[in-house]
Protein backbone atom coordinates (compact mmCIF):
# COMPACT_ATOMS: atom_id res chain seq x y z
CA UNK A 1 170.38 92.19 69.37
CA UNK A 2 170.64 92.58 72.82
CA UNK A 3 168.01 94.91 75.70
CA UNK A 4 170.67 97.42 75.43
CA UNK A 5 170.47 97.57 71.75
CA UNK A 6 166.79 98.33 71.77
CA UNK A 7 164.31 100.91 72.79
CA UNK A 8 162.37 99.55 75.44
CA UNK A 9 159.76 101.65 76.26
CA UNK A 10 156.72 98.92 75.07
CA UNK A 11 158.72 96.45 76.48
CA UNK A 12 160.44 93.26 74.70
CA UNK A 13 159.71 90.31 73.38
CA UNK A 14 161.78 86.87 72.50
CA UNK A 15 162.60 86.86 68.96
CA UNK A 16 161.27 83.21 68.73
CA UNK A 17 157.61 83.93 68.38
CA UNK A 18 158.12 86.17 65.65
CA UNK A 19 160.33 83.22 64.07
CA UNK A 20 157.77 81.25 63.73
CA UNK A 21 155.51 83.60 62.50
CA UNK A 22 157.69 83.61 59.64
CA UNK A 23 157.63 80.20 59.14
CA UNK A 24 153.93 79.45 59.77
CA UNK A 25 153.09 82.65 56.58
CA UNK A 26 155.64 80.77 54.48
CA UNK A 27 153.78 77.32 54.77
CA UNK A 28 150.66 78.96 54.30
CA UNK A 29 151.99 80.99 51.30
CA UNK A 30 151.81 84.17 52.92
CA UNK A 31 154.49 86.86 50.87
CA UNK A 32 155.53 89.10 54.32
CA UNK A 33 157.53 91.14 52.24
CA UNK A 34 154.32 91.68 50.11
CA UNK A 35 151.87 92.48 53.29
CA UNK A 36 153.78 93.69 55.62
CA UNK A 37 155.27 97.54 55.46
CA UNK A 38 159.13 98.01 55.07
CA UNK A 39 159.60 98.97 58.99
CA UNK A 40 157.64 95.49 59.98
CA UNK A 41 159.46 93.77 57.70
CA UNK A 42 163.05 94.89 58.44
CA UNK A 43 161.98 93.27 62.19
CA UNK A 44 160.84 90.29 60.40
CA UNK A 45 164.06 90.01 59.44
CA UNK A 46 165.85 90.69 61.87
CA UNK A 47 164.37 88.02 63.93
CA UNK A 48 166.95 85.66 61.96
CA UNK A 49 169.41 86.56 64.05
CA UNK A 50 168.33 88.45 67.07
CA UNK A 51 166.99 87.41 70.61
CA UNK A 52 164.91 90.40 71.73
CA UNK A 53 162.44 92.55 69.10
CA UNK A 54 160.32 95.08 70.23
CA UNK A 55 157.37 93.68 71.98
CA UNK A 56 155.25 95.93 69.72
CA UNK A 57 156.45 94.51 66.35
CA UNK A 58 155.16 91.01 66.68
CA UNK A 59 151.16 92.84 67.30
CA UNK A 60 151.59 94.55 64.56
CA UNK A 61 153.12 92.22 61.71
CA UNK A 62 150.75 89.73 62.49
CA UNK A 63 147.62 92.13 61.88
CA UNK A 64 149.40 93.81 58.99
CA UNK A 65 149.62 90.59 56.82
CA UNK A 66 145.86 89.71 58.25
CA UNK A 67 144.38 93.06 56.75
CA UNK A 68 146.47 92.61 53.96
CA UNK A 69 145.75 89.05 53.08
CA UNK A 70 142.59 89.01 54.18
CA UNK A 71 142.62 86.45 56.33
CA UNK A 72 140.30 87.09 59.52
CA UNK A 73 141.32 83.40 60.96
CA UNK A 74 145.19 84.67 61.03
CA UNK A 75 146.11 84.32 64.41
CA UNK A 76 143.86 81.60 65.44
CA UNK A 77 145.01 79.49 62.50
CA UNK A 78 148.98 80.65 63.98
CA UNK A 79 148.02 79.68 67.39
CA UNK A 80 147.01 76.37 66.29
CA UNK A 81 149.87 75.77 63.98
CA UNK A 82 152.53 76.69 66.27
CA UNK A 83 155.01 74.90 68.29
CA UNK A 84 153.87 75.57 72.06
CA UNK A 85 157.28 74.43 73.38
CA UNK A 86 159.23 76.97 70.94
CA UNK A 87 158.65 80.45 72.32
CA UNK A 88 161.00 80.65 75.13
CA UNK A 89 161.66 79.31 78.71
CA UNK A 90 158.22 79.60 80.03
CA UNK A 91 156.35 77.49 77.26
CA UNK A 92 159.13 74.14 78.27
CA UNK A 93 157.01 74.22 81.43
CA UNK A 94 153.63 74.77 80.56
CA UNK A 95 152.56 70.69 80.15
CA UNK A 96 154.00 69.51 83.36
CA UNK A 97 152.33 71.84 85.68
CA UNK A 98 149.83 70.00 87.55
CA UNK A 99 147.02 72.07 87.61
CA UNK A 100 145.56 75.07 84.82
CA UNK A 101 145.98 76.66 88.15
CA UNK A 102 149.22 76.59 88.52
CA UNK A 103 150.38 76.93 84.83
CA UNK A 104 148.54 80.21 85.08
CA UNK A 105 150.26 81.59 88.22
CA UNK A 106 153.39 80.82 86.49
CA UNK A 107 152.47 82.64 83.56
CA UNK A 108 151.64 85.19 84.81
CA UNK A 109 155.06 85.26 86.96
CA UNK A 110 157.37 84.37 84.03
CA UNK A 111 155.51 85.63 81.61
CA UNK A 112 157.96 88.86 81.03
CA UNK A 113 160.45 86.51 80.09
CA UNK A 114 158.79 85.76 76.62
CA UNK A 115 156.63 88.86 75.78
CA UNK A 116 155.77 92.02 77.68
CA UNK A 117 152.92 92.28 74.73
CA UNK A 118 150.71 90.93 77.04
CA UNK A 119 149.50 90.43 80.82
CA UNK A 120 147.11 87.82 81.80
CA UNK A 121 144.86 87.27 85.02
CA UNK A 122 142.50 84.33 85.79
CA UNK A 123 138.73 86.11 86.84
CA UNK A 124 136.34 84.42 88.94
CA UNK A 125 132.94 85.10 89.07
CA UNK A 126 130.76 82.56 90.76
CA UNK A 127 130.89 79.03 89.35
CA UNK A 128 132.88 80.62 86.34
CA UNK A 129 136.69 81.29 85.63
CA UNK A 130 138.38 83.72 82.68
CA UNK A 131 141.70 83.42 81.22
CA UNK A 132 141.66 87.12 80.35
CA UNK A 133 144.61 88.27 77.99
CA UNK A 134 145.13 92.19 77.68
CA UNK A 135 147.41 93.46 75.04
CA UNK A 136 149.95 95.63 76.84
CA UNK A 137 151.89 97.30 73.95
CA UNK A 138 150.53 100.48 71.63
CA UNK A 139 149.25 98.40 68.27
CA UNK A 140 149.52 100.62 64.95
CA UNK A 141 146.65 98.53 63.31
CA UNK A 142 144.92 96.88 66.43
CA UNK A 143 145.53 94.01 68.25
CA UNK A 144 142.75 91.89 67.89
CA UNK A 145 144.72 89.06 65.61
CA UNK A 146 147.76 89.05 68.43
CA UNK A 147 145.19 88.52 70.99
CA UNK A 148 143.45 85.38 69.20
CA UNK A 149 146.75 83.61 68.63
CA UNK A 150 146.92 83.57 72.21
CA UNK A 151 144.23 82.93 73.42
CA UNK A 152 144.19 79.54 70.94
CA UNK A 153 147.65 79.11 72.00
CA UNK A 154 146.10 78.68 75.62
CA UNK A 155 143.13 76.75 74.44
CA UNK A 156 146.36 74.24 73.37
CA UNK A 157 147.46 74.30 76.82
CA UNK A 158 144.53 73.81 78.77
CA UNK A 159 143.71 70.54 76.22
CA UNK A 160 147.24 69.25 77.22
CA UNK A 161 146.64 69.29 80.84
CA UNK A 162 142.93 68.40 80.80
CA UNK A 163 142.65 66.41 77.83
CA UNK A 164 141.96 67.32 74.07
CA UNK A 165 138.22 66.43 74.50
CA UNK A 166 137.83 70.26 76.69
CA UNK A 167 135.85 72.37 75.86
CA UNK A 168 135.17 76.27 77.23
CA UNK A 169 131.64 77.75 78.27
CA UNK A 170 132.57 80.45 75.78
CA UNK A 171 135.22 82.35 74.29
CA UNK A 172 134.73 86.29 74.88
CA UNK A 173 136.28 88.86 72.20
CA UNK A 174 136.27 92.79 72.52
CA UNK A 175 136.27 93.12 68.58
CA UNK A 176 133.63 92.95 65.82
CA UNK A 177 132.76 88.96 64.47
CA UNK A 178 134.98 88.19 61.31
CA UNK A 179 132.37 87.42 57.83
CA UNK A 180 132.87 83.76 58.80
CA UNK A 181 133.15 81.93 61.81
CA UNK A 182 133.91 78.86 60.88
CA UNK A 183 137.57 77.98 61.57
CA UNK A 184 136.53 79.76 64.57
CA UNK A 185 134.49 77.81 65.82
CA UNK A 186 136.01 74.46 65.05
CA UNK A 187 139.16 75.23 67.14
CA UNK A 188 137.31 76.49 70.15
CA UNK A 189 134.13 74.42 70.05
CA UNK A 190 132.26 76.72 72.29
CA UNK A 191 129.78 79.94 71.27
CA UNK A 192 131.71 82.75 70.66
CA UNK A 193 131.24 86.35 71.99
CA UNK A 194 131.73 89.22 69.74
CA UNK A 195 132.24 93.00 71.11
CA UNK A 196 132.83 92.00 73.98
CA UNK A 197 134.30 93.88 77.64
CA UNK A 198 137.43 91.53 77.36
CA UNK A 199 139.16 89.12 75.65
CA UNK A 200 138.56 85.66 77.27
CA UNK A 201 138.17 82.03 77.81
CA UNK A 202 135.31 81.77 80.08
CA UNK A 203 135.33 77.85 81.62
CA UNK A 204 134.11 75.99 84.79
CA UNK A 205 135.72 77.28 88.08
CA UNK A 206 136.05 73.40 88.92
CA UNK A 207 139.13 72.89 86.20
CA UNK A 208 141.53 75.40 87.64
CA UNK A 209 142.26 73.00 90.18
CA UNK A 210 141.92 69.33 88.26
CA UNK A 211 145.08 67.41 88.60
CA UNK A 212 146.49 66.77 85.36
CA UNK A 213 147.72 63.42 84.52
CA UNK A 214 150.82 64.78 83.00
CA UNK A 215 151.85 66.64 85.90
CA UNK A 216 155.55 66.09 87.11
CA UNK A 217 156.31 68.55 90.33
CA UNK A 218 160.16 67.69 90.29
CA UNK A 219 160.20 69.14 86.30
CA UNK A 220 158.03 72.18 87.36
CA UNK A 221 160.59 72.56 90.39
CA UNK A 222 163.72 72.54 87.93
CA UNK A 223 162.62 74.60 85.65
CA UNK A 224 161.14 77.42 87.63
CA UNK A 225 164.59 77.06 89.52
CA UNK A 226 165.81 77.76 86.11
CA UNK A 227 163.13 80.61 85.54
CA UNK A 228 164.21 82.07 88.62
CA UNK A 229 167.61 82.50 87.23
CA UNK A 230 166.49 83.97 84.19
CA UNK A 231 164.56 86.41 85.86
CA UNK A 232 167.47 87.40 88.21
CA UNK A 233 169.22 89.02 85.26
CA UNK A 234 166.40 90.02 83.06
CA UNK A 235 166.26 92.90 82.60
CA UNK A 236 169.10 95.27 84.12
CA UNK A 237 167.21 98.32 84.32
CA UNK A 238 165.50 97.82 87.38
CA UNK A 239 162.71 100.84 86.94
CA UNK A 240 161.57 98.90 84.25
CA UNK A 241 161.18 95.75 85.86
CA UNK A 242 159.08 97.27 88.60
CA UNK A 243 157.24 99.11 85.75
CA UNK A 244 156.44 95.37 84.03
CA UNK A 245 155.38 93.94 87.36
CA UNK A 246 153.32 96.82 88.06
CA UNK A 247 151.52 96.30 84.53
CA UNK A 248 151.26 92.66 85.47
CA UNK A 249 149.78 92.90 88.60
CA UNK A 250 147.49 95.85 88.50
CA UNK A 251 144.48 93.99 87.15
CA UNK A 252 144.84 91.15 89.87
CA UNK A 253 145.06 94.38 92.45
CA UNK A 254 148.25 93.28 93.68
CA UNK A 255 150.41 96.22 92.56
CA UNK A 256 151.41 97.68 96.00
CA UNK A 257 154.92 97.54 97.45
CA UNK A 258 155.07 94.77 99.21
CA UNK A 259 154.19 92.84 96.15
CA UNK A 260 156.29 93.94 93.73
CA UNK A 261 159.39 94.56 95.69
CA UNK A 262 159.02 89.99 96.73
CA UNK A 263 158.83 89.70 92.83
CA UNK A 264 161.97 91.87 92.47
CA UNK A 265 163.70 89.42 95.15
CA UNK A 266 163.74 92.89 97.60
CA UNK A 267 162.23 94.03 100.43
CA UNK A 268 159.69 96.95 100.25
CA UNK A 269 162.22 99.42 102.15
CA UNK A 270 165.68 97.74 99.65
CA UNK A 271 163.16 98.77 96.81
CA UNK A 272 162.32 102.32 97.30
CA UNK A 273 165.65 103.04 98.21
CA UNK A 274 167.03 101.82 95.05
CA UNK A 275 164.15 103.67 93.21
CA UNK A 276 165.09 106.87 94.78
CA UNK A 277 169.18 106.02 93.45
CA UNK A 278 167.68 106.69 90.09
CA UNK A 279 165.59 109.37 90.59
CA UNK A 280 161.85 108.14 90.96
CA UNK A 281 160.03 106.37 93.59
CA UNK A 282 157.28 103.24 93.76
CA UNK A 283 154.27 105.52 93.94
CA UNK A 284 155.58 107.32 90.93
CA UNK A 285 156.47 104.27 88.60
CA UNK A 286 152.36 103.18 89.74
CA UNK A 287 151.06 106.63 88.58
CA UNK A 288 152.66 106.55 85.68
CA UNK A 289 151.48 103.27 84.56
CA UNK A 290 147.98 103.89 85.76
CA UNK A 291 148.23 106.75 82.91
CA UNK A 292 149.40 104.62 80.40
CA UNK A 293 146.95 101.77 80.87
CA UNK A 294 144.20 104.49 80.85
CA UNK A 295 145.35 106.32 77.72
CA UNK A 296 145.95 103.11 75.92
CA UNK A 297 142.60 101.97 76.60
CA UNK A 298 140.83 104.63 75.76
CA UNK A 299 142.63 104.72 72.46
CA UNK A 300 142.26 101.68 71.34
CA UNK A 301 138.69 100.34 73.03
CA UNK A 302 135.78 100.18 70.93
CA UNK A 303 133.24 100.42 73.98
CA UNK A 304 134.82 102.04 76.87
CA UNK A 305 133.48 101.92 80.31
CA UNK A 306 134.57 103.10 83.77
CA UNK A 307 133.69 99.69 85.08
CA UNK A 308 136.05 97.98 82.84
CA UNK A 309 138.80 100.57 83.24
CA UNK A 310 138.83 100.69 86.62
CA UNK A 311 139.53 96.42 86.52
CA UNK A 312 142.33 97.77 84.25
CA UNK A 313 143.83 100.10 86.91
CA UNK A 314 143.60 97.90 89.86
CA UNK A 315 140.57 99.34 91.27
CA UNK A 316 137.22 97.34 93.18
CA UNK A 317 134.81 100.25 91.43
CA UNK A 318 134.40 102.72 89.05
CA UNK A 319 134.23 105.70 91.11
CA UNK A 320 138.15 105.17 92.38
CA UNK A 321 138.95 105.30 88.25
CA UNK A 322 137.04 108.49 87.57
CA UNK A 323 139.05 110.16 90.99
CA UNK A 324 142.19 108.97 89.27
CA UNK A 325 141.25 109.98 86.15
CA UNK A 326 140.53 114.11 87.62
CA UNK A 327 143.34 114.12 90.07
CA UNK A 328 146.19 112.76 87.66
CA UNK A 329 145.00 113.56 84.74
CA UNK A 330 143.06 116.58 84.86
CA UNK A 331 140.33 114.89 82.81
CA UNK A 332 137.58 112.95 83.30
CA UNK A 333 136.21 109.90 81.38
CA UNK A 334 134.01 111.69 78.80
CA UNK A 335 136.63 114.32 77.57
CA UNK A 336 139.20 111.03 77.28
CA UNK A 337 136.29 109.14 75.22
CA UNK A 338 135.58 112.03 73.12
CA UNK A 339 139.40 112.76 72.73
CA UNK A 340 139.43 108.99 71.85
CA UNK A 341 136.67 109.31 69.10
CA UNK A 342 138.52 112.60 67.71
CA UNK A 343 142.12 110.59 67.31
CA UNK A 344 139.89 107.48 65.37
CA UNK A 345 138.03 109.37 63.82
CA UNK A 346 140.94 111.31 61.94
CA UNK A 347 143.40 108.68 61.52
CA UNK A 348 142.36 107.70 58.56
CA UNK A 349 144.16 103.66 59.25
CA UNK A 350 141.78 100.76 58.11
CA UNK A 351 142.59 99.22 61.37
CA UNK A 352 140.89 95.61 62.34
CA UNK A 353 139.73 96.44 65.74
């Protein structure tokens, strides 16, 4: 299966994580075809042989067989189990990088290439740093297991650059605590933050920049020549590109022209003129995914706040998010939060949060 064959709207994702999803529920005697709904479960499937799934699908199988099994520790317990070299081209670079640092700005660069289910950024706020992941893809049943498989997946990669023995500050989640916390807090080591304004790893400023002793410059050279590459034909439709690196970059408030048209490999005027070939322009593409971002989190939040969403939209303060919020959508926060509440309220979905 191939981008053309599928709808793309939510974006893609490589077939391999979803692969080994399949083979971490079979060694833990997880039935899939028992937990998971027929439409999840044809993608499960079709994983077998495809290369691309919906980026979507991956979310929501994973918290399907957790509500189903009953297993709160689900993605955490998949994070640890995985193989961090087996999701695609990004994750062969991830343990030579020479810095957290670094291995983040890559990410975050590359990270399209694996999964557009999720954008990270790197916050600072005085002596403190946060690996923030934000799911990026509507969830049917929530996202909140998706999200803790990858943020233990990264816990993996900051202990192979700094050394098993590291430990976070704390690990911030923006869902309720499970009934027991202990695998929990074995893998992370660290108190734990429950209903929380993000999902994080909050750690010392200092270790974004410690040299890792398995750092190898000339292998990180190679392969994000070979990155590069990939990204050079990934994915044809160029609207959609812009649209990912839009999504990608709005939270680090580098969504502007300039920006995005160097991480197309274009300059700002080559960009917009290629934008207008098909009918739509920069400012448009930005508007539109403002919207999204804003819908989708005040769908799926449990606390929303116009501090937080305007972080999400690429905005220094809350006021610029309510003026986007009146003069492109002809709302305003409260009539979204109670149009929120209404939608919840009457789906009737046991969702985990």
């Amino acid at each position: 299966m191939t981008h053309s064959d599928l709808n793309t709207d939510s974006g893609l994702a490589h077939a391999s994580a979803m692969r080994q999803f399949s083979q971490f529920a079979a060694v833990a005697g997880l039935d899939l075809a028992r937990l998971c709904p027929p439409d999840l479960y044809r993608t499960i499937e079709q994983a077998e042989e495809a290369e691309w799934l919906p980026a979507s699908a991956h979310v929501d199988v994973m918290q399907a067989a957790a509500i189903a099994s009953g297993r709160d520790d689900l993605g955490v317990a998949f994070g640890m189990w995985c193989n961090v070299r087996g999701f695609g081209p990004v994750s062969l670079l991830w343990d030579h990088c020479s810095t957290l640092d670094e291995a983040s700005r890559i990410t975050r660069r590359y990270m399209h290439l694996e999964s557009a289910a999720m954008r990270s950024s790197t916050d600072i706020d005085g002596h403190e740093a946060a690996l923030r992941h934000i799911l990026m893809v509507p969830a049917r049943l929530g996202g909140s297991q998706f999200l803790q498989a990858t943020l233990a997946l990264q816990l993996r990669i900051v202990r192979m650059l700094l050394g098993e023995e590291w430990t976070p500050i704390r690990l911030e989640l923006d869902h309720p605590a499970p009934a027991s916390l202990r695998y929990h807090q074995a893998v992370f080591r660290c108190p734990i933050e429950f209903g929380a304004d993000r999902c994080a790893l909050v750690f010392r400023k200092s270790d974004l920049h410690r040299p890792s002793p398995r750092g190898n410059a000339e292998m990180v050279r190679y392969l994000e020549r070979q990155l590069a590459q990939a990204d050079s034909h990934w994915p044809g439709d160029l609207v959609q590109q812009v649209r990912y690196f839009i999504a990608a970059n709005l939270t680090e408030r580098k969504a502007n022209l300039p920006h995005v048209a160097g991480l197309a490999g274009l300059s700002p005027q080559s960009l917009q003129r290629r934008l207008a070939e098909r009918g739509t322009t920069f400012a448009v593409i930005l508007e539109d995914e403002r919207k999204r971002t804003a819908d989708e989190y005040f769908r799926t939040a449990r606390r929303p706040n116009l501090t937080e969403l305007s972080h999400r939209l690429g905005y220094t303060d809350a006021s610029a998010a309510s003026r986007f919020l009146r003069q492109h959508m002809a709302t305003g926060a409260r009539a979204l939060l109670a149009q929120s509440r209404a939608a919840k309220g009457g789906s009737g979905l046991r969702a985990m949060a």
